[in-house]
C-alpha atoms as a PDB file:
ATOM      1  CA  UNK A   1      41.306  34.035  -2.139  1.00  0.00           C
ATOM      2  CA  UNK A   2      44.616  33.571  -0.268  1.00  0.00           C
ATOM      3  CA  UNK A   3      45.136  30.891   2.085  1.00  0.00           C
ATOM      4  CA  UNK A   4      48.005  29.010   4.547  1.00  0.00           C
ATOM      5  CA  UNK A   5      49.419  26.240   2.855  1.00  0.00           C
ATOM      6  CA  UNK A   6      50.360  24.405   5.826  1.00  0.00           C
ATOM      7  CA  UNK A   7      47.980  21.336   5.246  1.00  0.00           C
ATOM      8  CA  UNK A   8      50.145  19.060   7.402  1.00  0.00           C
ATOM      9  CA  UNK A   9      48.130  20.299  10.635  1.00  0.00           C
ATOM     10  CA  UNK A  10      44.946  18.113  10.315  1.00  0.00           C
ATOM     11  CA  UNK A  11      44.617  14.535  11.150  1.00  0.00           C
ATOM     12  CA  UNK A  12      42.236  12.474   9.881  1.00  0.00           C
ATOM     13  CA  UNK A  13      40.189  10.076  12.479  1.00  0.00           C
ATOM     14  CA  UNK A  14      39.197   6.451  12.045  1.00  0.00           C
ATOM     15  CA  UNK A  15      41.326   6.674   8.364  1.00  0.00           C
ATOM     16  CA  UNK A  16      41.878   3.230   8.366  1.00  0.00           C
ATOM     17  CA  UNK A  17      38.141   1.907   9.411  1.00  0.00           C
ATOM     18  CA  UNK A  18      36.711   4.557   7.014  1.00  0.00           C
ATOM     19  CA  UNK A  19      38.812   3.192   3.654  1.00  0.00           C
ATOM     20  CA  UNK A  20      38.413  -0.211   4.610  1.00  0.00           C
ATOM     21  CA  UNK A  21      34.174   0.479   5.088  1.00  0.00           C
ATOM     22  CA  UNK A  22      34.273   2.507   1.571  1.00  0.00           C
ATOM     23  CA  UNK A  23      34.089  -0.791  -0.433  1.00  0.00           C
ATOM     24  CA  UNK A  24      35.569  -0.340  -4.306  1.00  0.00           C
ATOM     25  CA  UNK A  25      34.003  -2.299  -6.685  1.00  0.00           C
ATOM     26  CA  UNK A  26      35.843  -3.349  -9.760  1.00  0.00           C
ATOM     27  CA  UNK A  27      33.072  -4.902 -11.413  1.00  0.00           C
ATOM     28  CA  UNK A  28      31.055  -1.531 -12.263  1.00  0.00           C
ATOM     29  CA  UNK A  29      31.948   2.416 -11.623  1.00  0.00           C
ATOM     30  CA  UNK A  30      32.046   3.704  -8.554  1.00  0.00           C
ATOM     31  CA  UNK A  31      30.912   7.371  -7.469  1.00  0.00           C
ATOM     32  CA  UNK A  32      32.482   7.735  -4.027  1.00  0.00           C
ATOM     33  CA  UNK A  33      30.975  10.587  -2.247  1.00  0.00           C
ATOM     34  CA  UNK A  34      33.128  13.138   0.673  1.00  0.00           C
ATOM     35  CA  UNK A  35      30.099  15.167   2.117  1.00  0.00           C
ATOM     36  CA  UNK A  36      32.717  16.763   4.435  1.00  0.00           C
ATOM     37  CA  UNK A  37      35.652  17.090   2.698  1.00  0.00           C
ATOM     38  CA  UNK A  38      37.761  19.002   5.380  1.00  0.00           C
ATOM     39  CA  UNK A  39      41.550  19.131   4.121  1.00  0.00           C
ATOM     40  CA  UNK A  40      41.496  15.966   2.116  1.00  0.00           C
ATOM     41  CA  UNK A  41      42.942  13.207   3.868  1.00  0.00           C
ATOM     42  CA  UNK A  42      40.263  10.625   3.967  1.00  0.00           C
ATOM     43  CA  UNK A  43      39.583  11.286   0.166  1.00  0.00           C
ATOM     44  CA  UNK A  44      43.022  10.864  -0.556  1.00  0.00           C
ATOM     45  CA  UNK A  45      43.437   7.991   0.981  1.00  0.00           C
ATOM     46  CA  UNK A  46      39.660   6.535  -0.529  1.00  0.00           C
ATOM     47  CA  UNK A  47      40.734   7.880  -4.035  1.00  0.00           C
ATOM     48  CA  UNK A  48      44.066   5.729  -4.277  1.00  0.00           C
ATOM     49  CA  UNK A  49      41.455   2.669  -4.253  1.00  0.00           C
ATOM     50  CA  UNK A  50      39.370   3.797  -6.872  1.00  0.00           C
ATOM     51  CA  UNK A  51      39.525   2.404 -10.394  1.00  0.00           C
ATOM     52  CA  UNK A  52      40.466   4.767 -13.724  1.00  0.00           C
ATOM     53  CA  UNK A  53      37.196   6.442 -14.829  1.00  0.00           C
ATOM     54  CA  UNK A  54      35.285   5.815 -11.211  1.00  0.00           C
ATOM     55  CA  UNK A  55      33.901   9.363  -9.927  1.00  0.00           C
ATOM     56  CA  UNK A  56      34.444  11.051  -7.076  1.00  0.00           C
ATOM     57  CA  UNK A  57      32.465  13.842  -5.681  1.00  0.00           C
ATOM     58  CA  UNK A  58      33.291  16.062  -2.680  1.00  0.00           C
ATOM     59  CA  UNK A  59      31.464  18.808  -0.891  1.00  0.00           C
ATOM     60  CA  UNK A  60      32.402  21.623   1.646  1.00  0.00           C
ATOM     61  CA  UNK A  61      30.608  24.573   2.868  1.00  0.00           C
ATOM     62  CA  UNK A  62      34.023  26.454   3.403  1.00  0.00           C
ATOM     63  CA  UNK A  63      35.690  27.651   0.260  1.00  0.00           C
ATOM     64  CA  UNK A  64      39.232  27.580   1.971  1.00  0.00           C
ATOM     65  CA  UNK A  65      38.908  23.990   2.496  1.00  0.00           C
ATOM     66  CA  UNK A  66      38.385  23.279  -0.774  1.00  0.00           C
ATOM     67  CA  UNK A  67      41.233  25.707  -2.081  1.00  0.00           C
ATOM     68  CA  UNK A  68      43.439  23.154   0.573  1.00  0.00           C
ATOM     69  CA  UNK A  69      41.860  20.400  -0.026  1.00  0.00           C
ATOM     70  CA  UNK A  70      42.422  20.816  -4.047  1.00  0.00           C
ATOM     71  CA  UNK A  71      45.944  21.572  -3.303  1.00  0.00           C
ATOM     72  CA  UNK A  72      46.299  18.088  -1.647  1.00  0.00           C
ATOM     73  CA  UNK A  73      44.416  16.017  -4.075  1.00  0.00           C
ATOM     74  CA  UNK A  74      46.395  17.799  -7.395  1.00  0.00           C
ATOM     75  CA  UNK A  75      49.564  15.853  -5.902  1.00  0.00           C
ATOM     76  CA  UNK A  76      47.988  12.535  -6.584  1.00  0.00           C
ATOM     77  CA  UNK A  77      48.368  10.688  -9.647  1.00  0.00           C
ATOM     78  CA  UNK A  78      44.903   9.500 -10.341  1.00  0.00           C
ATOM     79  CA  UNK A  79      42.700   8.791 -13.528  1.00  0.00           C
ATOM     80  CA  UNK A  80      39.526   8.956 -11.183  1.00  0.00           C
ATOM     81  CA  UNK A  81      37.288  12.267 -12.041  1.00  0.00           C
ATOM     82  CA  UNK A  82      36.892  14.571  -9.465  1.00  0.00           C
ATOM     83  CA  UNK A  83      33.844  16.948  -9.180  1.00  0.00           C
ATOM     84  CA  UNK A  84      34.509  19.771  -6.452  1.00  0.00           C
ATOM     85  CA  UNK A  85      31.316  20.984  -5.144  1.00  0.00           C
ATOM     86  CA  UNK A  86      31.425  24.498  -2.911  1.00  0.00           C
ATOM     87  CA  UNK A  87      28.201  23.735  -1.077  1.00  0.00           C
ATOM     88  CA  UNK A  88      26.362  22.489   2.295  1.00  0.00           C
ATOM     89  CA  UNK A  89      25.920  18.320   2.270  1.00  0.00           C
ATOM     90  CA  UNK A  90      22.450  19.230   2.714  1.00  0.00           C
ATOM     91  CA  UNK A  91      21.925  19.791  -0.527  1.00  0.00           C
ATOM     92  CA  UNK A  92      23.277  16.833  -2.150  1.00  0.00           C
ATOM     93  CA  UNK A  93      20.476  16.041  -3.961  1.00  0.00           C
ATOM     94  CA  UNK A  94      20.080  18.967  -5.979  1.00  0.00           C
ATOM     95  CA  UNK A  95      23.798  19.008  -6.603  1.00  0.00           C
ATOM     96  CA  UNK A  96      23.877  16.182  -7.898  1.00  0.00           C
ATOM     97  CA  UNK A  97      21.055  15.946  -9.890  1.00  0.00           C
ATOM     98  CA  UNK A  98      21.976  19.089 -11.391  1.00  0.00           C
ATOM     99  CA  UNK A  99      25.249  17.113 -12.665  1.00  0.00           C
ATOM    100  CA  UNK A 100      22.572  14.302 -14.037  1.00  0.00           C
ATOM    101  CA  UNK A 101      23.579  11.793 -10.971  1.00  0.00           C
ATOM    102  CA  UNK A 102      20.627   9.757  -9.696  1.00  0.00           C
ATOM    103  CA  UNK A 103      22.781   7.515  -7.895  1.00  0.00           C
ATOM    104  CA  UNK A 104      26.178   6.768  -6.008  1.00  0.00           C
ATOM    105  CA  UNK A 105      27.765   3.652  -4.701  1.00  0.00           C
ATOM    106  CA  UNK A 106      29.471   5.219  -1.314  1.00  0.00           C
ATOM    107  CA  UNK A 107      29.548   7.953   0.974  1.00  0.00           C
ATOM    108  CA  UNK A 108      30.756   9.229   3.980  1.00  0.00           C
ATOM    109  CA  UNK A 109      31.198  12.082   6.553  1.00  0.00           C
ATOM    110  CA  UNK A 110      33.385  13.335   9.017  1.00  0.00           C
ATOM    111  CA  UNK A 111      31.200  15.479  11.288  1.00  0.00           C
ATOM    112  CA  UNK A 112      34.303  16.833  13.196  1.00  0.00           C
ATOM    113  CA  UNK A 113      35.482  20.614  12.463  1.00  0.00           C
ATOM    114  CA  UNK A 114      38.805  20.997  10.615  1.00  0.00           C
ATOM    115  CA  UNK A 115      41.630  21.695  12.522  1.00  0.00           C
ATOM    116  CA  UNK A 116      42.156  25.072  10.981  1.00  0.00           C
ATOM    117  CA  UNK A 117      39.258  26.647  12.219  1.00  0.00           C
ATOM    118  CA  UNK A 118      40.395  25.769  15.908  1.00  0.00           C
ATOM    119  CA  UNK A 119      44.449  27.042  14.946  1.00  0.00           C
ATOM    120  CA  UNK A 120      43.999  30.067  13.378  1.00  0.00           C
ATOM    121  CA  UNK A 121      42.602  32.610  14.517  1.00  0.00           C
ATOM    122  CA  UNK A 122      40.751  34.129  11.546  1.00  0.00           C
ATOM    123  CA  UNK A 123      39.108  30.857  11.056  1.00  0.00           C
ATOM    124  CA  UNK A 124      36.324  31.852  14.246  1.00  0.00           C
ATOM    125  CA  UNK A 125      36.106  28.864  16.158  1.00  0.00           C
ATOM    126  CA  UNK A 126      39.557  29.799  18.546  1.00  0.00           C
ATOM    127  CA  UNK A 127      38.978  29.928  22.642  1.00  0.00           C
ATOM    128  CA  UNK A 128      42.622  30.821  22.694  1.00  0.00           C
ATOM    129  CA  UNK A 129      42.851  33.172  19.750  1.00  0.00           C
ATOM    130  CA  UNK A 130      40.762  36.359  19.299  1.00  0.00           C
ATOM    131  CA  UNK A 131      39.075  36.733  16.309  1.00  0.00           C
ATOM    132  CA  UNK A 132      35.302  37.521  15.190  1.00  0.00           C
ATOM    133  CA  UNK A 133      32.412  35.937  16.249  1.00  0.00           C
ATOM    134  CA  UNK A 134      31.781  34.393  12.994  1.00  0.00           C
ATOM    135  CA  UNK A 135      31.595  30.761  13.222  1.00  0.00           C
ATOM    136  CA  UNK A 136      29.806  30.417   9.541  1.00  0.00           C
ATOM    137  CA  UNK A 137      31.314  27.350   7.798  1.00  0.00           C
ATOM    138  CA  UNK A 138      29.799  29.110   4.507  1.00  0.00           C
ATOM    139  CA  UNK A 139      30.951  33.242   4.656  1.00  0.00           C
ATOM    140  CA  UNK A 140      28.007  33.725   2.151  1.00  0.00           C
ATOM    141  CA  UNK A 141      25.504  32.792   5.064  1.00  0.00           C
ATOM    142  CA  UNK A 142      24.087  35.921   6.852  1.00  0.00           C
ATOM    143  CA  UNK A 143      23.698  34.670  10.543  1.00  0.00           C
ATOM    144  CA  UNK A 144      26.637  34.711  12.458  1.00  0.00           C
ATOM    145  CA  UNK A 145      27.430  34.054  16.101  1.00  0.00           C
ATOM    146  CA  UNK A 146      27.558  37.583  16.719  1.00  0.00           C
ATOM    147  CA  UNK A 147      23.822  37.665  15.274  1.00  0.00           C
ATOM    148  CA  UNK A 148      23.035  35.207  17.420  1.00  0.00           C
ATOM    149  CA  UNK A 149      24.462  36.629  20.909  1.00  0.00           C
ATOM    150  CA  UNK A 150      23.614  40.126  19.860  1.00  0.00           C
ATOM    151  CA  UNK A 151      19.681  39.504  18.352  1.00  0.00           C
ATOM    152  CA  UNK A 152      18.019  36.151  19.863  1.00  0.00           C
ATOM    153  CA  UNK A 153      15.720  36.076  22.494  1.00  0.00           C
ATOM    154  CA  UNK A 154      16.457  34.785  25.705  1.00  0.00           C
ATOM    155  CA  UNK A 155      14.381  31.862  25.615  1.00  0.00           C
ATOM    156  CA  UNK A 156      16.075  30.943  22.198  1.00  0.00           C
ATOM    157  CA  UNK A 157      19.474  31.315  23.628  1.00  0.00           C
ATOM    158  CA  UNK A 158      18.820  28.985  27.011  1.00  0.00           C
ATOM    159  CA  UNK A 159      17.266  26.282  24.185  1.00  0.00           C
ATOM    160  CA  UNK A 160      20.606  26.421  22.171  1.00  0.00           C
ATOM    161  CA  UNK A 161      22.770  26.231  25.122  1.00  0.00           C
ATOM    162  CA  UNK A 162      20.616  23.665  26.951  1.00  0.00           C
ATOM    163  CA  UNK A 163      19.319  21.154  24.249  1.00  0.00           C
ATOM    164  CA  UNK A 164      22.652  21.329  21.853  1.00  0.00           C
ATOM    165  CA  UNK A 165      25.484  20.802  24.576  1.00  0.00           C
ATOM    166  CA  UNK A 166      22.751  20.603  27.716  1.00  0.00           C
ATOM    167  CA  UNK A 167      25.312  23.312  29.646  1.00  0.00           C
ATOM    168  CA  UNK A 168      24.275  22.749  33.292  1.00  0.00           C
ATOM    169  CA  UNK A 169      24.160  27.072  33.370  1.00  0.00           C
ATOM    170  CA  UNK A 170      22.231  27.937  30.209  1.00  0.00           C
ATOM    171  CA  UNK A 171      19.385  29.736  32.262  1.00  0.00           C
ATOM    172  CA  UNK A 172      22.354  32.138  33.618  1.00  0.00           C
ATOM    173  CA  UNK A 173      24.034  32.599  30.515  1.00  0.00           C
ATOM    174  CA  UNK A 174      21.394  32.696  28.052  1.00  0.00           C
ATOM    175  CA  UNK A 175      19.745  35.712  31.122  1.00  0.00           C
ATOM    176  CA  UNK A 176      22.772  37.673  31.620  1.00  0.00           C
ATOM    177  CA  UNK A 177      24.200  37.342  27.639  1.00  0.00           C
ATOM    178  CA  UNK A 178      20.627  39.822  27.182  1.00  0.00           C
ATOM    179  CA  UNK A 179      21.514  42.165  30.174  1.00  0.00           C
ATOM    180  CA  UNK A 180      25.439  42.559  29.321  1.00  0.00           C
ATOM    181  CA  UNK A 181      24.786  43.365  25.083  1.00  0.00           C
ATOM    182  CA  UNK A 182      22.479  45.881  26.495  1.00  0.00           C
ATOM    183  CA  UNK A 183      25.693  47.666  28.160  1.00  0.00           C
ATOM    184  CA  UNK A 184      27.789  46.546  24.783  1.00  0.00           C
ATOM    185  CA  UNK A 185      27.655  44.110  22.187  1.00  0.00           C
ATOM    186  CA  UNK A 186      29.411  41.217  21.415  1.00  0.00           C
ATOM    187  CA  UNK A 187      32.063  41.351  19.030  1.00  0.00           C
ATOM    188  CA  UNK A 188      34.936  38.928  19.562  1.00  0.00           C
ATOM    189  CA  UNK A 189      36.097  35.669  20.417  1.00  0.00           C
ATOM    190  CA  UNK A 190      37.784  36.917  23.586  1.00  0.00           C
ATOM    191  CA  UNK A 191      34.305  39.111  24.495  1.00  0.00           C
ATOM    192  CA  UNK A 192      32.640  35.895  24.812  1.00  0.00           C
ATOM    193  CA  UNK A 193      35.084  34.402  26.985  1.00  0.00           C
ATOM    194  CA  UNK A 194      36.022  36.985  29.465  1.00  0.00           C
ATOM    195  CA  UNK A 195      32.293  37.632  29.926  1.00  0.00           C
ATOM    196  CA  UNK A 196      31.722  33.906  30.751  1.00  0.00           C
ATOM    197  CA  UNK A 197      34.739  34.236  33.090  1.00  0.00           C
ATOM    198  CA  UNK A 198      33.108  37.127  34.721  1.00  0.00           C
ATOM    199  CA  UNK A 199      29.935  36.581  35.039  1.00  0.00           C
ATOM    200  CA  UNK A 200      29.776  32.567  35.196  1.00  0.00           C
ATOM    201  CA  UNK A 201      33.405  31.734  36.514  1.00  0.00           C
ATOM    202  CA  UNK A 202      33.266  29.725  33.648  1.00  0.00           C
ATOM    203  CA  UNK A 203      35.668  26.397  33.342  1.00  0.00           C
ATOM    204  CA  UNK A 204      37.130  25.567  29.935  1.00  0.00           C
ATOM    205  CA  UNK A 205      34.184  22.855  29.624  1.00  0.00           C
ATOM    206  CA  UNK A 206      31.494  25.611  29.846  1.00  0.00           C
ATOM    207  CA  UNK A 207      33.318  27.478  27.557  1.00  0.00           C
ATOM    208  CA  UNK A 208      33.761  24.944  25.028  1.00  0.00           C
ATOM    209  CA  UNK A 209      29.987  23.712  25.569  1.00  0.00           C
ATOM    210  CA  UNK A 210      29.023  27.388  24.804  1.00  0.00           C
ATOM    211  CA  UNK A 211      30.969  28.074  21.525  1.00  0.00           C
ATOM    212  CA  UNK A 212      29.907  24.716  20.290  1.00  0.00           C
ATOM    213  CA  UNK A 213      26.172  25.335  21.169  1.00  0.00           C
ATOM    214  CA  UNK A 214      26.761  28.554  19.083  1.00  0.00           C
ATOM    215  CA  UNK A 215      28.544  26.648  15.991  1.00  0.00           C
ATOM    216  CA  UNK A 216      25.862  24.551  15.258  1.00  0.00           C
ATOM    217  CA  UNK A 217      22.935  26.964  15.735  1.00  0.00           C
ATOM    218  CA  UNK A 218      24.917  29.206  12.933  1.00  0.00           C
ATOM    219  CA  UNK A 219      25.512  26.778  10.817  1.00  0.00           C
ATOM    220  CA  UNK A 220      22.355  24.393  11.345  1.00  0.00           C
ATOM    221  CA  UNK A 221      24.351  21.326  11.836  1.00  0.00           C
ATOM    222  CA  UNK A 222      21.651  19.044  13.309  1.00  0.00           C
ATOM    223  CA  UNK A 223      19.162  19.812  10.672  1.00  0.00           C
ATOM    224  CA  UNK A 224      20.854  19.646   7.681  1.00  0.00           C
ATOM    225  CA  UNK A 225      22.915  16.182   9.325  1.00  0.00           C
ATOM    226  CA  UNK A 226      19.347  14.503   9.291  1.00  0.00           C
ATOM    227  CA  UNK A 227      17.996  16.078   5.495  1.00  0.00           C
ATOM    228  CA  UNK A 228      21.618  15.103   4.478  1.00  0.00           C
ATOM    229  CA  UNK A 229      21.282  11.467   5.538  1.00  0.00           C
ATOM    230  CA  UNK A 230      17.940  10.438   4.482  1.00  0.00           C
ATOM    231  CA  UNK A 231      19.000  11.716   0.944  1.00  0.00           C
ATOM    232  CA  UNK A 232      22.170  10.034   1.062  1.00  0.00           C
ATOM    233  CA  UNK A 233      20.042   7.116   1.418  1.00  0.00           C
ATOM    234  CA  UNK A 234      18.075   7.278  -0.955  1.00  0.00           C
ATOM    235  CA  UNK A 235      20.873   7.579  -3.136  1.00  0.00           C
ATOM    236  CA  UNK A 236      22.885   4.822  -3.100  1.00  0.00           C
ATOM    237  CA  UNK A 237      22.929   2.016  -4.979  1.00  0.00           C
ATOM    238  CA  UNK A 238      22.692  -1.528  -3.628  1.00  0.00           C
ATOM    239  CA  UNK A 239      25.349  -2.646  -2.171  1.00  0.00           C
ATOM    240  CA  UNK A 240      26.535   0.891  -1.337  1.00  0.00           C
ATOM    241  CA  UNK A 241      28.293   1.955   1.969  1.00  0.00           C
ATOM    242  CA  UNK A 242      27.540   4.844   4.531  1.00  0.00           C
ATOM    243  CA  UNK A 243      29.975   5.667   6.912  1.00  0.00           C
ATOM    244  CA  UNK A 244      29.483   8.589   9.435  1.00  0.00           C
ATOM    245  CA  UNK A 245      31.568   9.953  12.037  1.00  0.00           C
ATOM    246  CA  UNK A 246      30.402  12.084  14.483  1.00  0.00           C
ATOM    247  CA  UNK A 247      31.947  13.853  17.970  1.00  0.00           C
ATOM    248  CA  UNK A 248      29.234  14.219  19.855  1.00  0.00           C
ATOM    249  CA  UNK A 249      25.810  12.253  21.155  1.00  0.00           C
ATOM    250  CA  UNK A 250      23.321  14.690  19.481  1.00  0.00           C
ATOM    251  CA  UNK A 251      25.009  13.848  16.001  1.00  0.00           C
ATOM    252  CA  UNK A 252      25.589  10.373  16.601  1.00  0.00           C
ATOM    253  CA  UNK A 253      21.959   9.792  17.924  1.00  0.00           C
ATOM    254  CA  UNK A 254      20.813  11.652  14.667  1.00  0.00           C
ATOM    255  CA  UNK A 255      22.872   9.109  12.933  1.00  0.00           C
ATOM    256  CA  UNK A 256      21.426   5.592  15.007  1.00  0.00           C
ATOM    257  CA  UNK A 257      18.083   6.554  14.756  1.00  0.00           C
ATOM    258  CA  UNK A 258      18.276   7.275  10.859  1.00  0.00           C
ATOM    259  CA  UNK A 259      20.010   4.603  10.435  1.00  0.00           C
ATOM    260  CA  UNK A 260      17.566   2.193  12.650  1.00  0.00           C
ATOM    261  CA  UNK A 261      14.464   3.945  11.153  1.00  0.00           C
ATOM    262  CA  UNK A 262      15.919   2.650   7.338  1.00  0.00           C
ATOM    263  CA  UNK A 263      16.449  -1.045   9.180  1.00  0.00           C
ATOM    264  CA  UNK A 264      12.585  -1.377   9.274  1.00  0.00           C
ATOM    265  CA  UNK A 265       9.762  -2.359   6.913  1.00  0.00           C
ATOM    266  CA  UNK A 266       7.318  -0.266   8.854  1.00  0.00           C
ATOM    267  CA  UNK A 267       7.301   3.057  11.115  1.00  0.00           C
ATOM    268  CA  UNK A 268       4.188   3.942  11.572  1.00  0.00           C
ATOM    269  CA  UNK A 269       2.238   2.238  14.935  1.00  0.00           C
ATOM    270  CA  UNK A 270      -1.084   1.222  13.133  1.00  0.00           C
ATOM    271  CA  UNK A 271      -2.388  -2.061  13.288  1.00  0.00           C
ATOM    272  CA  UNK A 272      -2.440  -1.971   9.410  1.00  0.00           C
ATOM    273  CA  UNK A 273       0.259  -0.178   7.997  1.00  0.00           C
ATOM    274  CA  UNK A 274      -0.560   3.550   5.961  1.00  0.00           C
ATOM    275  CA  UNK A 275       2.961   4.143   5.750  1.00  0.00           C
ATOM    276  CA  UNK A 276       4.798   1.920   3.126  1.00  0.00           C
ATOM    277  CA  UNK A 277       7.492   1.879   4.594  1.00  0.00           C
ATOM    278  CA  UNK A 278      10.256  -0.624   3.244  1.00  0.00           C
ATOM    279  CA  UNK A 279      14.020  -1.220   5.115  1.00  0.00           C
ATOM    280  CA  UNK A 280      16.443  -0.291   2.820  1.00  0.00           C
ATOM    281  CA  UNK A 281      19.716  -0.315   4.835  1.00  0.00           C
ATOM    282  CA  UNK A 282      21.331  -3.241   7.342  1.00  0.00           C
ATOM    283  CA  UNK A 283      24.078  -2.428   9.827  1.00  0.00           C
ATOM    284  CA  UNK A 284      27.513  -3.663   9.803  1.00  0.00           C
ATOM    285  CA  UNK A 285      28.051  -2.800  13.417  1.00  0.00           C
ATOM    286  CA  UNK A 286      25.459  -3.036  15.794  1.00  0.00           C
ATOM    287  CA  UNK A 287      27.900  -0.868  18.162  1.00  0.00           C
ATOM    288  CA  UNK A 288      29.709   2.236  17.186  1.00  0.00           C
ATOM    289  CA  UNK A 289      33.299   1.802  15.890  1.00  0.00           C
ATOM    290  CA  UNK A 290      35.454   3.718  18.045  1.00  0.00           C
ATOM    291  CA  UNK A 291      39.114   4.917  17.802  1.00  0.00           C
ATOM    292  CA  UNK A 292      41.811   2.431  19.284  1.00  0.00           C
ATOM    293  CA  UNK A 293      44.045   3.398  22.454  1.00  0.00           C
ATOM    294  CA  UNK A 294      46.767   4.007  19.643  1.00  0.00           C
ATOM    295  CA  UNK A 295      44.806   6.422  17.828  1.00  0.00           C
ATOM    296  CA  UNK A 296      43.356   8.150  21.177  1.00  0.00           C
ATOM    297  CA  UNK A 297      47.201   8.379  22.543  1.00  0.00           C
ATOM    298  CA  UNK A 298      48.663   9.738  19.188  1.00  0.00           C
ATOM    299  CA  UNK A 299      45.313  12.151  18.467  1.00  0.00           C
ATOM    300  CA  UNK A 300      43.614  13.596  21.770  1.00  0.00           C
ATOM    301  CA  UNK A 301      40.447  15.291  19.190  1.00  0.00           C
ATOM    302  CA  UNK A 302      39.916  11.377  17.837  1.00  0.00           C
ATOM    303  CA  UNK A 303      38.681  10.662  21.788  1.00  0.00           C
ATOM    304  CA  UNK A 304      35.396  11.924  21.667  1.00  0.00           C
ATOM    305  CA  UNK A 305      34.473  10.136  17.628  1.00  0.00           C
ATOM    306  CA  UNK A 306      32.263   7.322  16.887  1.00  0.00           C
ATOM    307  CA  UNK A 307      31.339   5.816  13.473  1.00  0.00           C
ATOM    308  CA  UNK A 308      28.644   3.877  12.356  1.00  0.00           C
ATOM    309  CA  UNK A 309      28.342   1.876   8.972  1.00  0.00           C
ATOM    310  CA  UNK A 310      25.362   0.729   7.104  1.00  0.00           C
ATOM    311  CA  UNK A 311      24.851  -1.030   3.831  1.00  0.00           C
ATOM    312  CA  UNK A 312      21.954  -0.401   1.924  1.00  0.00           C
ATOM    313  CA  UNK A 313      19.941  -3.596   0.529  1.00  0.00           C
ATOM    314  CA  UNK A 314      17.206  -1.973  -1.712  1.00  0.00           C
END
């Protein structure tokens, strides 16, 4: 597969808080996990702390950003073994296990979409740049945002648009997206946004909300964010660190209330508990860590991100 080279494009956000929260041990090996790998530069950064013979592990639905991403890391002097996985973070557990890993001392993710699929145009995710209406983070997935445009029902389309990105016009999209694919279907990028122009006088914001909406109903982002925590949980070792980053409230609320539910002894409202439930994580900030002014002013996408770290005690 052929792919730019320019890997200078994509700036990492909250680099500093993330390394720091990524704790390495040098009194036992570490196995550091990147369940968003993206073009590298958090695990580049993480892997310069590790110890000789620590493992680290790093997973990406998109095969170009690990073809990037590889390119990046190869340039680094490092003893630490590296394990490339080409697969969705919701399926860490049977990845790993596979490789005979029960357990792992840190992990993180960075919930924000690479920079290349905004700037190119062939990477599906461009408002200014025409391309397909692709959108699939994994190109061996069958649904695709054309699929989803073209095939869904209405009522499936106002959901996305109204409970992902709660678009103040999803009835009126999600009603006339079924009348205009009867006249012709949607194909492209810039098909999407000149109908939203035309038939919703759409502002960039609507826009945006609406090809977002569409990205995570292709690729099942909220779903497999929630199976991919509460395995990543399970996972570590004591003592280990989770450290998410997410752009939006939907993710980050996914993240607080995972996080909150593993903070408790017992979830279930009985007088006498049925569910065994024991805590196995405690926060290290009760508030989300957010980017400084610096870090807004130098990268406007690092505006919108919020991280949260948890320890886990069991």
């Amino acid at each position: 597969m052929k792919v730019k080279t320019d890997i200078n494009i994509h700036t990492s956000v909250l680099l500093e808080e993330l390394v720091w929260a990524i704790d390495i041990s040098s009194s036992h090996k570490n196995i550091i996990v990147d369940a968003t790998l993206w073009l590298a530069w958090h695990a580049s950064e993480v892997i310069k702390k590790m110890n000789p013979l620590d493992t680290f592990i790093w997973f990406d639905a998109d095969e170009r950003n690990l073809i990037l991403a590889k390119q990046r890391l190869g340039k680094i002097q490092t003893q630490v073994e590296i394990i490339l996985i080409h697969s969705n973070f919701e399926n860490i557990n049977s990845e790993l296990e596979a490789r005979d890993i029960t357990s792992i001392t840190g992990i993180y993710y960075d919930l924000w979409v690479s920079s290349l699929h905004f700037d190119e145009a062939e990477r599906w995710f461009s408002l200014r740049l025409e391309g397909p209406l692709d959108m699939r983070f994994d190109t061996s997935q069958w649904r695709t945002a054309a699929e989803v445009l073209n095939y869904y029902e209405e009522k499936d389309l106002y959901s996305i648009l109204k409970e992902y990105w709660e678009e103040p016009h999803a009835r009126k999209i999600a009603a006339r997206i079924i009348t205009q694919r009867k006249k012709e279907k949607f194909q492209t990028t810039t098909n999407l946004c000149e109908f939203l122009d035309k038939e919703i006088n759409s502002h960039i914001k609507t826009k945006t909300r609406v090809f977002q909406a569409l990205r995570i109903e292709v690729n099942g982002e909220l779903e497999t964010l929630k199976t991919s925590l509460t395995w990543a949980i399970r996972l570590l070792a004591p003592d280990g660190n989770i450290f998410v980053i997410s752009f939006h409230s939907l993710e980050d609320r996914i993240v607080k209330q995972t996080f909150k539910k593993e903070t408790r002894d017992c979830i279930c409202r009985d007088l006498i508990c049925t569910c065994g439930h024991k805590k196995s994580l405690k926060i290290i900030n009760k508030k989300p860590i957010l980017p400084s002014p610096e870090e807004q002013k130098i990268n406007s996408r690092s505006r919108s991100a919020k991280a949260r770290h948890a320890q886990k005690i069991l």
